[in-house]
N, C-alpha and C. Protein backbone atom coordinates (compact mmCIF):
# COMPACT_ATOMS: atom_id res chain seq x y z
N UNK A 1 3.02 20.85 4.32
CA UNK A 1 3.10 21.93 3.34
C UNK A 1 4.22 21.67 2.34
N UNK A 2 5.24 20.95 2.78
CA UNK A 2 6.56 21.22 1.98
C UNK A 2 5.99 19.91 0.92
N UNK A 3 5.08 19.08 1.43
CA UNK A 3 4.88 17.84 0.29
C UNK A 3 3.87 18.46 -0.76
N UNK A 4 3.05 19.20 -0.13
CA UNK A 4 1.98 20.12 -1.48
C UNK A 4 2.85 20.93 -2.04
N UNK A 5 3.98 21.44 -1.96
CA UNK A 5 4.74 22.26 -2.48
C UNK A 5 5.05 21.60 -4.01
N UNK A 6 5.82 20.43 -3.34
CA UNK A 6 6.65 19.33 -3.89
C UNK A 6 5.66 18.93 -5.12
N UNK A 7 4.40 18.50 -4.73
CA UNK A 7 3.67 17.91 -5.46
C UNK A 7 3.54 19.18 -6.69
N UNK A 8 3.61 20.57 -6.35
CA UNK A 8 2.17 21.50 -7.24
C UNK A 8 3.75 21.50 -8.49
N UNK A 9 4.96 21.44 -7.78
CA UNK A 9 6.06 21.53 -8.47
C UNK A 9 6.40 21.00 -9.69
N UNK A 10 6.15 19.18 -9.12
CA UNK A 10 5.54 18.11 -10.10
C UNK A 10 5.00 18.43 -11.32
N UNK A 11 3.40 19.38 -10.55
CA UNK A 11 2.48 19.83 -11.73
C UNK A 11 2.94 20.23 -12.33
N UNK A 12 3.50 21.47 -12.12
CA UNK A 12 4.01 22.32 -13.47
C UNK A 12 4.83 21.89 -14.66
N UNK A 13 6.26 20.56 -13.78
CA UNK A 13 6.75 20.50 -14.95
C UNK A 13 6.27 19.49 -15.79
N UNK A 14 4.81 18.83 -15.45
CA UNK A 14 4.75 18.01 -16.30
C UNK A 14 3.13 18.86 -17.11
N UNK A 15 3.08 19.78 -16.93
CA UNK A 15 2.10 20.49 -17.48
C UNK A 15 0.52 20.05 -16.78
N UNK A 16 0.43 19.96 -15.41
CA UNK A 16 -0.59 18.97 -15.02
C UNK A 16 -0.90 19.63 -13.43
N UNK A 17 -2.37 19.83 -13.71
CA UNK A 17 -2.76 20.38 -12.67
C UNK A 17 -3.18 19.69 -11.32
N UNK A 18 -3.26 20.43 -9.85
CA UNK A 18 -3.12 19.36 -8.70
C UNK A 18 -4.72 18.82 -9.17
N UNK A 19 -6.06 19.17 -9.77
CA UNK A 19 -7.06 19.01 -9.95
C UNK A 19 -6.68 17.96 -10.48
N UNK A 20 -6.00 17.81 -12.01
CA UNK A 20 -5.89 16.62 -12.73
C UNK A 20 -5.12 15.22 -12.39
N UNK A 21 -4.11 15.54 -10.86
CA UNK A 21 -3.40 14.95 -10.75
C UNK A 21 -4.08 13.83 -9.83
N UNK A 22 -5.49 14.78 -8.91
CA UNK A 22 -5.99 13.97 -7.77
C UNK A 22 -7.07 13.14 -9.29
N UNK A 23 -7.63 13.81 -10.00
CA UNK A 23 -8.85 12.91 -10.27
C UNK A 23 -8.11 12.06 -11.69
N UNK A 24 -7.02 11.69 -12.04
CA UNK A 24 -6.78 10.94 -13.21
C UNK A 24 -6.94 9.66 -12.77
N UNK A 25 -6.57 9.19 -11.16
CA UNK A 25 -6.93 7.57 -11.07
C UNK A 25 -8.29 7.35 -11.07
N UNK A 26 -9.14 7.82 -11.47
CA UNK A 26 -10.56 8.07 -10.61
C UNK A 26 -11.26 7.08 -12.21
N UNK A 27 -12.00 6.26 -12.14
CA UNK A 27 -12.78 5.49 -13.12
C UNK A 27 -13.92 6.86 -13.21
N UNK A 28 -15.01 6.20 -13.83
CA UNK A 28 -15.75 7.03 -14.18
C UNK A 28 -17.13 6.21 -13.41
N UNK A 29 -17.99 7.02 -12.70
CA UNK A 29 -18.94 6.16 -11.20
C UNK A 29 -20.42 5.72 -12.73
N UNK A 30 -20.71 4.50 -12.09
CA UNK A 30 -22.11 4.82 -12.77
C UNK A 30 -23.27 5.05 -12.09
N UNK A 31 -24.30 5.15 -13.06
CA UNK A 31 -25.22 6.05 -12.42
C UNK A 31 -26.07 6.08 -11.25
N UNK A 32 -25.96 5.27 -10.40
CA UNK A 32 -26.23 4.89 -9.24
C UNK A 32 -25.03 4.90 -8.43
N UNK A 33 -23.64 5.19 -7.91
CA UNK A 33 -22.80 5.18 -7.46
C UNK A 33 -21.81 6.26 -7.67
N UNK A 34 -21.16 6.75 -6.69
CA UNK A 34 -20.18 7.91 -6.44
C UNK A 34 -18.76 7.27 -6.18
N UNK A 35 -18.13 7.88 -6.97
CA UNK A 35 -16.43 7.32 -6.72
C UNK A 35 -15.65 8.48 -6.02
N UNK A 36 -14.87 8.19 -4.61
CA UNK A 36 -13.81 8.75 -3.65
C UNK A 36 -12.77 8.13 -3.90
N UNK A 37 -11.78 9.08 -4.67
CA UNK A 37 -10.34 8.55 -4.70
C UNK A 37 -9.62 9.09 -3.23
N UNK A 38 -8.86 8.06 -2.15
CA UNK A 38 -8.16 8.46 -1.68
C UNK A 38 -7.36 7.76 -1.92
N UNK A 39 -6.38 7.41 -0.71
CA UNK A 39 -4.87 7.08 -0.58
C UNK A 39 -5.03 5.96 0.60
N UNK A 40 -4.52 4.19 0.44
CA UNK A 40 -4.91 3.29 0.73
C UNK A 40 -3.82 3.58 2.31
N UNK A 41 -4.91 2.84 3.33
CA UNK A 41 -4.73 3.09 4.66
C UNK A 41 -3.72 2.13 5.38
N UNK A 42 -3.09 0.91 4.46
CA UNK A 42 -2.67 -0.28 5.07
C UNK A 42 -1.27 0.47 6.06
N UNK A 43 -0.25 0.29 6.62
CA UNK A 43 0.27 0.67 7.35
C UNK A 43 2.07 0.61 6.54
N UNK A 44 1.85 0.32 5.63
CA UNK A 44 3.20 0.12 4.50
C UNK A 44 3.90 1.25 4.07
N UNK A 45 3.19 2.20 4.41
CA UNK A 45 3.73 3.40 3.71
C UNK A 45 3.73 3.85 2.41
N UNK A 46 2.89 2.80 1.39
CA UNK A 46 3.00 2.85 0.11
C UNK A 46 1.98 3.89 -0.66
N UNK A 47 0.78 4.54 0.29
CA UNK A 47 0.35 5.13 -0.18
C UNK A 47 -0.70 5.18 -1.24
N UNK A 48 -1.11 3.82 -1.95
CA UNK A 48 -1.44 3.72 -3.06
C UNK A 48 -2.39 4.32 -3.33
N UNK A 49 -3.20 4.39 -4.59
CA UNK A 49 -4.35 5.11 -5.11
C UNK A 49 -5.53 3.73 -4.88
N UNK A 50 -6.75 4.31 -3.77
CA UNK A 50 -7.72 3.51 -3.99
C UNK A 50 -9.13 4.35 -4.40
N UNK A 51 -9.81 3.82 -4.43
CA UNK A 51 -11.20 4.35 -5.17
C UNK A 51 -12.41 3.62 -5.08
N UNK A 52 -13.45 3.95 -3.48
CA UNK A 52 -13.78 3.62 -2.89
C UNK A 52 -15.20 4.07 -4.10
N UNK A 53 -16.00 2.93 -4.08
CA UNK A 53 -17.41 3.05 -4.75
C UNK A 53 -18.76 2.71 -4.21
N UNK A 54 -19.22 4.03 -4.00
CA UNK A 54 -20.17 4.50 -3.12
C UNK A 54 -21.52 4.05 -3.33
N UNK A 55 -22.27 2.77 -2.78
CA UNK A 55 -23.73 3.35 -3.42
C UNK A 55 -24.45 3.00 -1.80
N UNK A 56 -25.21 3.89 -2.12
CA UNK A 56 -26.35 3.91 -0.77
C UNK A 56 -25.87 4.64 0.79
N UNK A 57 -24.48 5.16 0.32
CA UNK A 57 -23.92 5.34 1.98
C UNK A 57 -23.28 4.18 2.01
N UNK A 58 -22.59 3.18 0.75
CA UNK A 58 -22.03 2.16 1.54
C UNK A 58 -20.86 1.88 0.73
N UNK A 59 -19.82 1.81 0.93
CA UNK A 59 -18.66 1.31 0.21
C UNK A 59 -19.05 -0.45 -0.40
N UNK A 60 -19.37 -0.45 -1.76
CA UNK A 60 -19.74 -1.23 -2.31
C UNK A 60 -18.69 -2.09 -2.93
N UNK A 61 -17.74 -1.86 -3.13
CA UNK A 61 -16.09 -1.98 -3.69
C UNK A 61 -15.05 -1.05 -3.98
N UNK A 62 -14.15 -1.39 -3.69
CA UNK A 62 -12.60 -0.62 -4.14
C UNK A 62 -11.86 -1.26 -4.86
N UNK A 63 -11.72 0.23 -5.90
CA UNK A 63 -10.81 -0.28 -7.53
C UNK A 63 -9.40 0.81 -7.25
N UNK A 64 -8.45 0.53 -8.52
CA UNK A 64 -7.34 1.10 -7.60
C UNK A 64 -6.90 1.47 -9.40
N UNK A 65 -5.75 2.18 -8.96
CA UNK A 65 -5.38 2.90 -10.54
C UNK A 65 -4.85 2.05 -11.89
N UNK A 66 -6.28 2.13 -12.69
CA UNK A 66 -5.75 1.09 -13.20
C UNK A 66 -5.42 1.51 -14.89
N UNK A 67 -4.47 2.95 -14.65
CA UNK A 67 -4.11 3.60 -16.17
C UNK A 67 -2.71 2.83 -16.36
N UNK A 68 -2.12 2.97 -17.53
CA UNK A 68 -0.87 2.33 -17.99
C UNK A 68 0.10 2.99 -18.00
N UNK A 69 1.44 2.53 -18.02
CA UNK A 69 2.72 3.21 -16.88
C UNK A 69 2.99 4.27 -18.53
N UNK A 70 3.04 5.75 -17.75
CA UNK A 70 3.93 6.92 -18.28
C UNK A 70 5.05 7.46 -17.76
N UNK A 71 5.74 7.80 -18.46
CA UNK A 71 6.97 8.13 -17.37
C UNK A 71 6.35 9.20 -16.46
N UNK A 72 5.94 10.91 -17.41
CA UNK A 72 6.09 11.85 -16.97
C UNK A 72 5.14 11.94 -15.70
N UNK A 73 3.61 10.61 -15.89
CA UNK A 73 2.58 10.69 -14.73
C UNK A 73 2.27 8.73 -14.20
N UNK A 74 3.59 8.19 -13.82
CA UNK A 74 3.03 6.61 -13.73
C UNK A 74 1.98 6.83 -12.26
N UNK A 75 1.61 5.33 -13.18
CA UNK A 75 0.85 5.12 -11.59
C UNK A 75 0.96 4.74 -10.97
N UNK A 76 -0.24 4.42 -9.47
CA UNK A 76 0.14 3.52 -8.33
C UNK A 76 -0.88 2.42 -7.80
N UNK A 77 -1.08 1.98 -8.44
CA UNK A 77 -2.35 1.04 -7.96
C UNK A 77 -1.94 0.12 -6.82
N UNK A 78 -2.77 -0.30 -6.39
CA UNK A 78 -2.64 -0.85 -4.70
C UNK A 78 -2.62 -2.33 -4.95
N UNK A 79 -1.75 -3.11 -3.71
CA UNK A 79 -2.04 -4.35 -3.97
C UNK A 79 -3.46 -5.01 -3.80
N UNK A 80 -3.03 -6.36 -3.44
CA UNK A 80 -4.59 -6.50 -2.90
C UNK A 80 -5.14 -6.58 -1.57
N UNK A 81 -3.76 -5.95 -0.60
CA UNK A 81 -4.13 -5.54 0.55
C UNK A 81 -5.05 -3.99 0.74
N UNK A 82 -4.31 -3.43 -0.33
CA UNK A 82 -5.30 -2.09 -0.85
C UNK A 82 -6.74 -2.06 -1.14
N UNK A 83 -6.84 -3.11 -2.21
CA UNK A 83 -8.02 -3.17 -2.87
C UNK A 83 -9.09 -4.01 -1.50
N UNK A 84 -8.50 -4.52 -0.55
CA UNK A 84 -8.81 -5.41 0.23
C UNK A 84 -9.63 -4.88 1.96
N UNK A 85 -9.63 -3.35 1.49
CA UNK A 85 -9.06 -2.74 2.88
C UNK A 85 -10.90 -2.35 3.28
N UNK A 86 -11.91 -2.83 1.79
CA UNK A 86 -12.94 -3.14 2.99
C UNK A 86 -13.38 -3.65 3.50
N UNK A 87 -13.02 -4.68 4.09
CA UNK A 87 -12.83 -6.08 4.92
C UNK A 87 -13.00 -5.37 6.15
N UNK A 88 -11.29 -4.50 6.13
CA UNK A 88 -11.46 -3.79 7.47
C UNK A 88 -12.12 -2.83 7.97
N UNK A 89 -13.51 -2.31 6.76
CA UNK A 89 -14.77 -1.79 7.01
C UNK A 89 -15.90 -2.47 8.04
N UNK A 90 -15.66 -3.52 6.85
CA UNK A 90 -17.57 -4.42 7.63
C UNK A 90 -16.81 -5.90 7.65
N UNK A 91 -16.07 -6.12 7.80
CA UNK A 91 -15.97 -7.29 8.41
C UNK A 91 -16.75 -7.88 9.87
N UNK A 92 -17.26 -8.86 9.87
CA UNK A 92 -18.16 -8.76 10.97
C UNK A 92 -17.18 -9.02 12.56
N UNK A 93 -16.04 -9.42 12.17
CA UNK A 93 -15.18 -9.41 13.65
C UNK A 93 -14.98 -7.81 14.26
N UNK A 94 -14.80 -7.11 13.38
CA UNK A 94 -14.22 -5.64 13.57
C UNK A 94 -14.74 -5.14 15.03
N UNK A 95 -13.90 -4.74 15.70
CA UNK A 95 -14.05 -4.26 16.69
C UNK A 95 -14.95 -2.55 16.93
N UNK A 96 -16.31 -3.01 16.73
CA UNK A 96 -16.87 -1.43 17.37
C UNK A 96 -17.06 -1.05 18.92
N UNK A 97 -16.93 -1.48 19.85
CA UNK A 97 -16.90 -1.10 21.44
C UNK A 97 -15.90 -1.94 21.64
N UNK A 98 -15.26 -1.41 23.29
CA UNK A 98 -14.39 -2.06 24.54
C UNK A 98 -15.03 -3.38 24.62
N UNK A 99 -14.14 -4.26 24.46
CA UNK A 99 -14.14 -5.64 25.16
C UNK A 99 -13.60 -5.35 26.30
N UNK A 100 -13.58 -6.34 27.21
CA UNK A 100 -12.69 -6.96 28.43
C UNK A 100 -12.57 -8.55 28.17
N UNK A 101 -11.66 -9.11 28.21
CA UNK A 101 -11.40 -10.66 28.44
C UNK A 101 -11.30 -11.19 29.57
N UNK A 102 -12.14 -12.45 29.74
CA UNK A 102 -12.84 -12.66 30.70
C UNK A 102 -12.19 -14.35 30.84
N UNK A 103 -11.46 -14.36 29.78
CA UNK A 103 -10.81 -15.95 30.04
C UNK A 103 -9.44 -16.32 29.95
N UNK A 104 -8.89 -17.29 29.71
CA UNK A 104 -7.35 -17.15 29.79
C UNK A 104 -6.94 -16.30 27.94
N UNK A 105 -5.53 -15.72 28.24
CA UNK A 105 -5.24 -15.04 27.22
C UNK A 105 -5.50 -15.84 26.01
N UNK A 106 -5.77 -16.15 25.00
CA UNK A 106 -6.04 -16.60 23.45
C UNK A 106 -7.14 -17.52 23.39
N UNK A 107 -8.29 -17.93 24.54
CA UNK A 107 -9.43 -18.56 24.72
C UNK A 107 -10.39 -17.59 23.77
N UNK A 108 -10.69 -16.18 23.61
CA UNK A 108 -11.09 -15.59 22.79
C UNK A 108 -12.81 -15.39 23.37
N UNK A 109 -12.50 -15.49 24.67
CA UNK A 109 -13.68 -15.02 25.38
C UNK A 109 -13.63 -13.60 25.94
N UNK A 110 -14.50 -12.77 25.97
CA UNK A 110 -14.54 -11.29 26.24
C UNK A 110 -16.14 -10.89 26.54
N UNK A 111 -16.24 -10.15 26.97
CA UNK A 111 -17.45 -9.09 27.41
C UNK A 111 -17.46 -7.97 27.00
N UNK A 112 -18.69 -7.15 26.41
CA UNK A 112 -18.69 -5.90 26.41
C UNK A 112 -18.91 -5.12 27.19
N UNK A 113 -18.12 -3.93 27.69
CA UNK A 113 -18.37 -2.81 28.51
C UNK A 113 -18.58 -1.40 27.47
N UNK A 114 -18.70 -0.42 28.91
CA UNK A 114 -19.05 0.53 28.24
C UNK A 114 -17.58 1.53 28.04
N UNK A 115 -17.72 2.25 27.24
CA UNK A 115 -16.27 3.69 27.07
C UNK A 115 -16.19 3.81 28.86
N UNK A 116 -17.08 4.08 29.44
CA UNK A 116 -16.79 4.85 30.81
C UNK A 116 -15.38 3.66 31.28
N UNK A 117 -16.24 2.07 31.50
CA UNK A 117 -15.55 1.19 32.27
C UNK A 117 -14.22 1.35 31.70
N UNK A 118 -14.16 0.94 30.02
CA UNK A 118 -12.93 0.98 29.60
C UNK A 118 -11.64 2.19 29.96
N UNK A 119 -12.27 2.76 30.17
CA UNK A 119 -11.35 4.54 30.56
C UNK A 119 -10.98 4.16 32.44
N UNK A 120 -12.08 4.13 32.85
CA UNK A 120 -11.35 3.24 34.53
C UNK A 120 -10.50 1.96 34.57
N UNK A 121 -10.93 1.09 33.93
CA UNK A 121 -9.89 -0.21 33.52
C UNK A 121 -8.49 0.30 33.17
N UNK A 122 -8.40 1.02 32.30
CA UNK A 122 -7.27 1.58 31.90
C UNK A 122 -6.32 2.55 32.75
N UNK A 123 -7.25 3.38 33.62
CA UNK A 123 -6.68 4.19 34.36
C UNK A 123 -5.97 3.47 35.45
N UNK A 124 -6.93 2.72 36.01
CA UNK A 124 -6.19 1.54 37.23
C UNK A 124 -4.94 0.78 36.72
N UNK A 125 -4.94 0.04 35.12
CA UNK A 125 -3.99 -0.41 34.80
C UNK A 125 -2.78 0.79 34.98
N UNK A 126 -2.56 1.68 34.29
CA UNK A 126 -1.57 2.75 34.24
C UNK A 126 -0.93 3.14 35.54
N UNK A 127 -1.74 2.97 36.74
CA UNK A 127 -1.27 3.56 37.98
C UNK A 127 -1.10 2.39 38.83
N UNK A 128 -1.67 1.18 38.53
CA UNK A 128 -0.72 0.01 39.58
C UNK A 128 0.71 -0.01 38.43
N UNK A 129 0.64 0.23 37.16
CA UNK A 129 2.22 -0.25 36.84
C UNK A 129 3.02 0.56 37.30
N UNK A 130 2.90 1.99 37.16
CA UNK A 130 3.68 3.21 37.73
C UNK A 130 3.80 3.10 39.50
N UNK A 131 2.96 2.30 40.01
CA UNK A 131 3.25 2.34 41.68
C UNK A 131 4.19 1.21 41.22
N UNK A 132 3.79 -0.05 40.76
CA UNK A 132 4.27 -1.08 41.13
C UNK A 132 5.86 -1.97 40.39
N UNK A 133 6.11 -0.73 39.48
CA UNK A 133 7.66 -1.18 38.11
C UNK A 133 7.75 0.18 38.01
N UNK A 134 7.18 1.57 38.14
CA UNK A 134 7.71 2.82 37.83
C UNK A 134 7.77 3.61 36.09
N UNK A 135 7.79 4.11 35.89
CA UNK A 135 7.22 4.80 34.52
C UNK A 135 8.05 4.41 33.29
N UNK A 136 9.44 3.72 33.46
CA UNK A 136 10.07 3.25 32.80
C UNK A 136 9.22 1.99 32.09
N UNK A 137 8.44 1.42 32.68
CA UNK A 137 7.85 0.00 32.52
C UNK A 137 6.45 0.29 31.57
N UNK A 138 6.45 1.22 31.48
CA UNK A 138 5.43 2.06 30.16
C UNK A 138 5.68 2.38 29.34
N UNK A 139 5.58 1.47 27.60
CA UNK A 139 6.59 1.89 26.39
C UNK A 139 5.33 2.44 25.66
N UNK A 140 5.79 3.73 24.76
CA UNK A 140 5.00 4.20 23.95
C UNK A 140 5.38 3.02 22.42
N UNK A 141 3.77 2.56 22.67
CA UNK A 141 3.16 2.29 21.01
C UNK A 141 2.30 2.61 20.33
N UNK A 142 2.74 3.86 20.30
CA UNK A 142 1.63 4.92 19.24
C UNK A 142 1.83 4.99 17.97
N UNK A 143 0.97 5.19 17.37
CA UNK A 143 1.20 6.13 15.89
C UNK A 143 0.90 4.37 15.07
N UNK A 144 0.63 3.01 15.61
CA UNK A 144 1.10 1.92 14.31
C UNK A 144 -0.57 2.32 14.00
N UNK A 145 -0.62 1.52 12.48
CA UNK A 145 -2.02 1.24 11.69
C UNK A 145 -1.96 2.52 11.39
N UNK A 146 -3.34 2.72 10.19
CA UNK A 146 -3.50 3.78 9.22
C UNK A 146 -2.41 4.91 9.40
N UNK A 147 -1.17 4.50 9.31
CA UNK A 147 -0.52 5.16 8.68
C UNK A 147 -0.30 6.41 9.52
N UNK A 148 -0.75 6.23 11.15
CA UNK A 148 -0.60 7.57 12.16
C UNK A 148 -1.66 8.45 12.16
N UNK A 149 -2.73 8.16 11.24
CA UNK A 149 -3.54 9.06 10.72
C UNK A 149 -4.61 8.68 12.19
N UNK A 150 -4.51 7.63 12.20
CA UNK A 150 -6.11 7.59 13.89
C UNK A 150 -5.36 7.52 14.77
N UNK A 151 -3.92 7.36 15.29
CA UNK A 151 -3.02 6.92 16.27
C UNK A 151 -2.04 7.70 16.26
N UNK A 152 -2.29 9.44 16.25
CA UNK A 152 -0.60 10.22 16.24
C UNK A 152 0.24 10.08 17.41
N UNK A 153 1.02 10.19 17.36
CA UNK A 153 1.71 10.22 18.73
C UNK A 153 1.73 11.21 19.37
N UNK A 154 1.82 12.30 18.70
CA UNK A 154 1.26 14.07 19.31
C UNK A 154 0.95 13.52 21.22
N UNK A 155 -0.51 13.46 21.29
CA UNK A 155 -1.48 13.44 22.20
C UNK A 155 -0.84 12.22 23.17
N UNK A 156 -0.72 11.21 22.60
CA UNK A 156 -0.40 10.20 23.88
C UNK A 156 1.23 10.47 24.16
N UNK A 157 1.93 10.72 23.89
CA UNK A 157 3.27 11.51 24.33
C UNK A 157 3.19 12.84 25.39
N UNK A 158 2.10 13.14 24.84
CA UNK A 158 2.14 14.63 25.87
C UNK A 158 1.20 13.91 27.25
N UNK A 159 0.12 13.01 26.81
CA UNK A 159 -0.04 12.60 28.37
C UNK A 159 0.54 11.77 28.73
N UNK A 160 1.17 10.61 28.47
CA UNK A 160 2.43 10.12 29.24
C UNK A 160 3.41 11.27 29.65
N UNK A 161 3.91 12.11 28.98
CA UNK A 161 4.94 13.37 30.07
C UNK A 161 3.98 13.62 30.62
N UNK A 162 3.08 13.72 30.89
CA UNK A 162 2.40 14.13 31.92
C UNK A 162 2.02 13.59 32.98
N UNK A 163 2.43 12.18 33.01
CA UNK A 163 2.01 10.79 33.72
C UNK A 163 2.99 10.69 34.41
N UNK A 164 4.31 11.61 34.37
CA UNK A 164 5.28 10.92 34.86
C UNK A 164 6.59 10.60 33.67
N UNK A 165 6.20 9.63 32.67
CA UNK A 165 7.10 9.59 32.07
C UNK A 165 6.94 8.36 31.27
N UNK A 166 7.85 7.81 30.69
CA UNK A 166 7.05 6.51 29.78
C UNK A 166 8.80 5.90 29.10
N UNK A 167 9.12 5.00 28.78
CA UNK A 167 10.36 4.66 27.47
C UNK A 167 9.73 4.95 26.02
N UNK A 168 10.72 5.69 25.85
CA UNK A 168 10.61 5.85 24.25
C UNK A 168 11.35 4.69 23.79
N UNK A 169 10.33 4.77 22.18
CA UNK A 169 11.12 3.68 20.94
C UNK A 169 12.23 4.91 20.18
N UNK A 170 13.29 4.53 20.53
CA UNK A 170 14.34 4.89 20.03
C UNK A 170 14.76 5.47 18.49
N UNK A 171 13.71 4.45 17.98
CA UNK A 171 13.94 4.43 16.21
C UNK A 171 12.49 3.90 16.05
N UNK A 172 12.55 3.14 14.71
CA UNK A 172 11.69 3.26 13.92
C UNK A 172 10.53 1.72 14.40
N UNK A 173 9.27 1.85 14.48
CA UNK A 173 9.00 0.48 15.20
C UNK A 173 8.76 -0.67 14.96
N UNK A 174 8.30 -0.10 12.59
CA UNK A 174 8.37 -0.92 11.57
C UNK A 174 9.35 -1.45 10.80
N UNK A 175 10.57 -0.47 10.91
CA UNK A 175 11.29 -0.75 9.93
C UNK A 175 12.85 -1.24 10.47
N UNK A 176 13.38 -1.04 11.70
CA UNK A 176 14.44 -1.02 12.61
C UNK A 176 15.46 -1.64 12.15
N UNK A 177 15.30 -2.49 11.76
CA UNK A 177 16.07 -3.80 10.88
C UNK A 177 17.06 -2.86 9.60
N UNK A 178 16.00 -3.12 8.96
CA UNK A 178 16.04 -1.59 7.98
C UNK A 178 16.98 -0.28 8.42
N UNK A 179 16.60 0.35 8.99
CA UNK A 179 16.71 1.74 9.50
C UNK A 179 18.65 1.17 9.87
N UNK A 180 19.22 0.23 10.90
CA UNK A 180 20.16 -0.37 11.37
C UNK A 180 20.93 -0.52 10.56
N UNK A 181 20.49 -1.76 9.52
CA UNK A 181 21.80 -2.04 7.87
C UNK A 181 21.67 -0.56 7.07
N UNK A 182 21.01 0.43 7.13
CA UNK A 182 21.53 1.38 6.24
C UNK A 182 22.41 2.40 6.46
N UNK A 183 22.33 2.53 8.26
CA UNK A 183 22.90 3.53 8.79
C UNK A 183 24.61 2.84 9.06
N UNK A 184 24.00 1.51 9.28
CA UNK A 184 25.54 1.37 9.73
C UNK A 184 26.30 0.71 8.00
N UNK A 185 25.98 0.75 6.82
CA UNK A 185 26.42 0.58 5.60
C UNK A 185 27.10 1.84 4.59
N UNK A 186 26.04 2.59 5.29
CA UNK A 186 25.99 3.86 4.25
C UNK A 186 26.43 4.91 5.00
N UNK A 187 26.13 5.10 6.52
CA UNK A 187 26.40 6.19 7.11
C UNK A 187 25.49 6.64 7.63
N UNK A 188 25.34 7.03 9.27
CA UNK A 188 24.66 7.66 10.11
C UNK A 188 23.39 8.57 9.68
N UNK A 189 23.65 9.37 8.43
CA UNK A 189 22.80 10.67 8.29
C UNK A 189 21.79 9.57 6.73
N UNK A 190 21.88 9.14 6.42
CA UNK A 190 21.10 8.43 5.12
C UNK A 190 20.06 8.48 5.74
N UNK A 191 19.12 8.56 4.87
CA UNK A 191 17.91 8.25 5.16
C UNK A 191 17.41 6.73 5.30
N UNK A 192 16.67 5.95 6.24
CA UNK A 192 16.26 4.41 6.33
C UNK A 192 15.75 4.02 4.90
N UNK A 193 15.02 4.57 3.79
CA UNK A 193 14.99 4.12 2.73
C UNK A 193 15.89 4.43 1.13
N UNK A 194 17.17 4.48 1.87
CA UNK A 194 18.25 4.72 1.12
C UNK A 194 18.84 2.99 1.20
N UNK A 195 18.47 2.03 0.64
CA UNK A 195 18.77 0.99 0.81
C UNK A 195 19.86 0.14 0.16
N UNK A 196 19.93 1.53 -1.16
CA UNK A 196 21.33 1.05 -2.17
C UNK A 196 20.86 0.60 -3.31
N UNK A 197 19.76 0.53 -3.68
CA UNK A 197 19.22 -0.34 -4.71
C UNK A 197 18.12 1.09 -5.55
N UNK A 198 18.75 0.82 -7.01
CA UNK A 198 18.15 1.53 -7.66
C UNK A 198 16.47 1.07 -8.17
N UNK A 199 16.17 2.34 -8.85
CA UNK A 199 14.58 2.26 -9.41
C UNK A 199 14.58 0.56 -10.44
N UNK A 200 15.23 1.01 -10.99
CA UNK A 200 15.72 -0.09 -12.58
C UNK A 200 16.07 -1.64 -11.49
N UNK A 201 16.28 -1.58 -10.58
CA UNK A 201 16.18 -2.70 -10.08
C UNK A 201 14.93 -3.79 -10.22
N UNK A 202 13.71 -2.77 -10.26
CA UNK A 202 12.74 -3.31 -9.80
C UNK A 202 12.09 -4.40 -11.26
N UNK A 203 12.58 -2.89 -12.54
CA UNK A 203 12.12 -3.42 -13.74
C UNK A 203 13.43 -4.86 -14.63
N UNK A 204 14.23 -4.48 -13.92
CA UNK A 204 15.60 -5.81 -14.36
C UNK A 204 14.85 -6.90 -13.92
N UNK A 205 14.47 -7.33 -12.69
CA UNK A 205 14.36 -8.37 -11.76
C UNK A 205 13.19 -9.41 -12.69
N UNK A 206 13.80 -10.75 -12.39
CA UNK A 206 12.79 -11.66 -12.78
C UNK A 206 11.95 -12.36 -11.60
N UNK A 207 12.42 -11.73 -10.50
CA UNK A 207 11.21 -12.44 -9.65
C UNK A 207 11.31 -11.16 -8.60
N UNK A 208 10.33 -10.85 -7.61
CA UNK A 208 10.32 -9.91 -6.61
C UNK A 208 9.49 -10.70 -5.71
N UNK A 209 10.28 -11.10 -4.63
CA UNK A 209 9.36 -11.41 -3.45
C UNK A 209 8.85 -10.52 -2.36
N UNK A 210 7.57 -10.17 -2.14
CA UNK A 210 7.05 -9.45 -0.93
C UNK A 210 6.54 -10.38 0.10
């Protein structure tokens, strides 16, 4: 709520409505195809504007914002991990059911089972580690990929306390490195992307490596 706040705030002072603000990255679909602007899923945090183009029920390509920089409304167009992200649609490796691996670890042999097996596989795993190393030996890695959005931590936190117990990640599970040089540079309470480096950095620079 406090980010729709933030955002409608935006609107006003730049005279710009949340309507105009969601559909300005949006191309214009042609006539056989429907355009969905959302917000790109990669796990970066960057958020970008993608714009998924619809024909048949099928994501046919993704275009990304491609208006020219204003101050009062710039944009955000996605890299080409953004533009890239329907790969991780229909790619034909993509994982739709439970495997099991059936050969030594990175041989890349597996079997399919069903949800049921996978949910007993799992259950047995969870309760020989807790008989056999104790609940400490169970680290929560929740919440990575799309951005927390398919993986909250909500739900698997509350059934691990419920399991007994589990190690928490302390801090941050992407950024730690990060999160570490700022707190101990700047001070305890900074925020992890308080890094010291201004906006104008980005536009000074003659080279930027990602």
């Amino acid at each position: 709520m406090h980010k729709v706040n933030r955002i409608a705030r935006l609107s006003e002072k730049f005279s710009m409505s949340m309507q105009t603000i969601y559909e300005a990255p949006r191309p214009e679909p042609k006539p056989d195809e429907q355009v969905v602007t959302s917000t790109c899923g990669h796990n970066c945090g960057g958020r970008c504007v993608v714009n998924a183009h619809v024909r048949g029920g099928r994501i046919a390509r993704i275009s990304t914002d491609s208006r020219r920089w204003k101050a009062d409304h710039p944009p955000l167009p996605a890299c080409a991990r953004g533009v890239g992200q329907i790969e991780r649609i229909y790619h034909p490796d993509r994982l739709k059911y439970p495997l099991r691996r059936t050969g030594p670890r990175g041989s890349g042999q597996f079997e399919r089972i069903s949800w049921d097996e996978a949910l007993d596989e799992i259950a047995a795993q969870l309760l020989r580690v807790r008989e056999t190393y104790g609940n400490a030996a169970i680290l929560d890695g929740s919440r990575s990929g799309s951005l927390s959005t398919l993986h909250g931590r909500g739900p698997a936190l509350r059934f691990l306390n419920m399991f007994g117990g589990y190690t928490y990640l302390w801090s941050n599970m992407s950024a730690e490195a990060e999160v570490f040089a700022v707190r101990m540079t700047f001070g305890p309470d900074r925020p992890y992307k308080a890094a010291g480096r201004e906006p104008t950095d980005y536009i000074n620079s003659k080279l930027i490596w990602m």
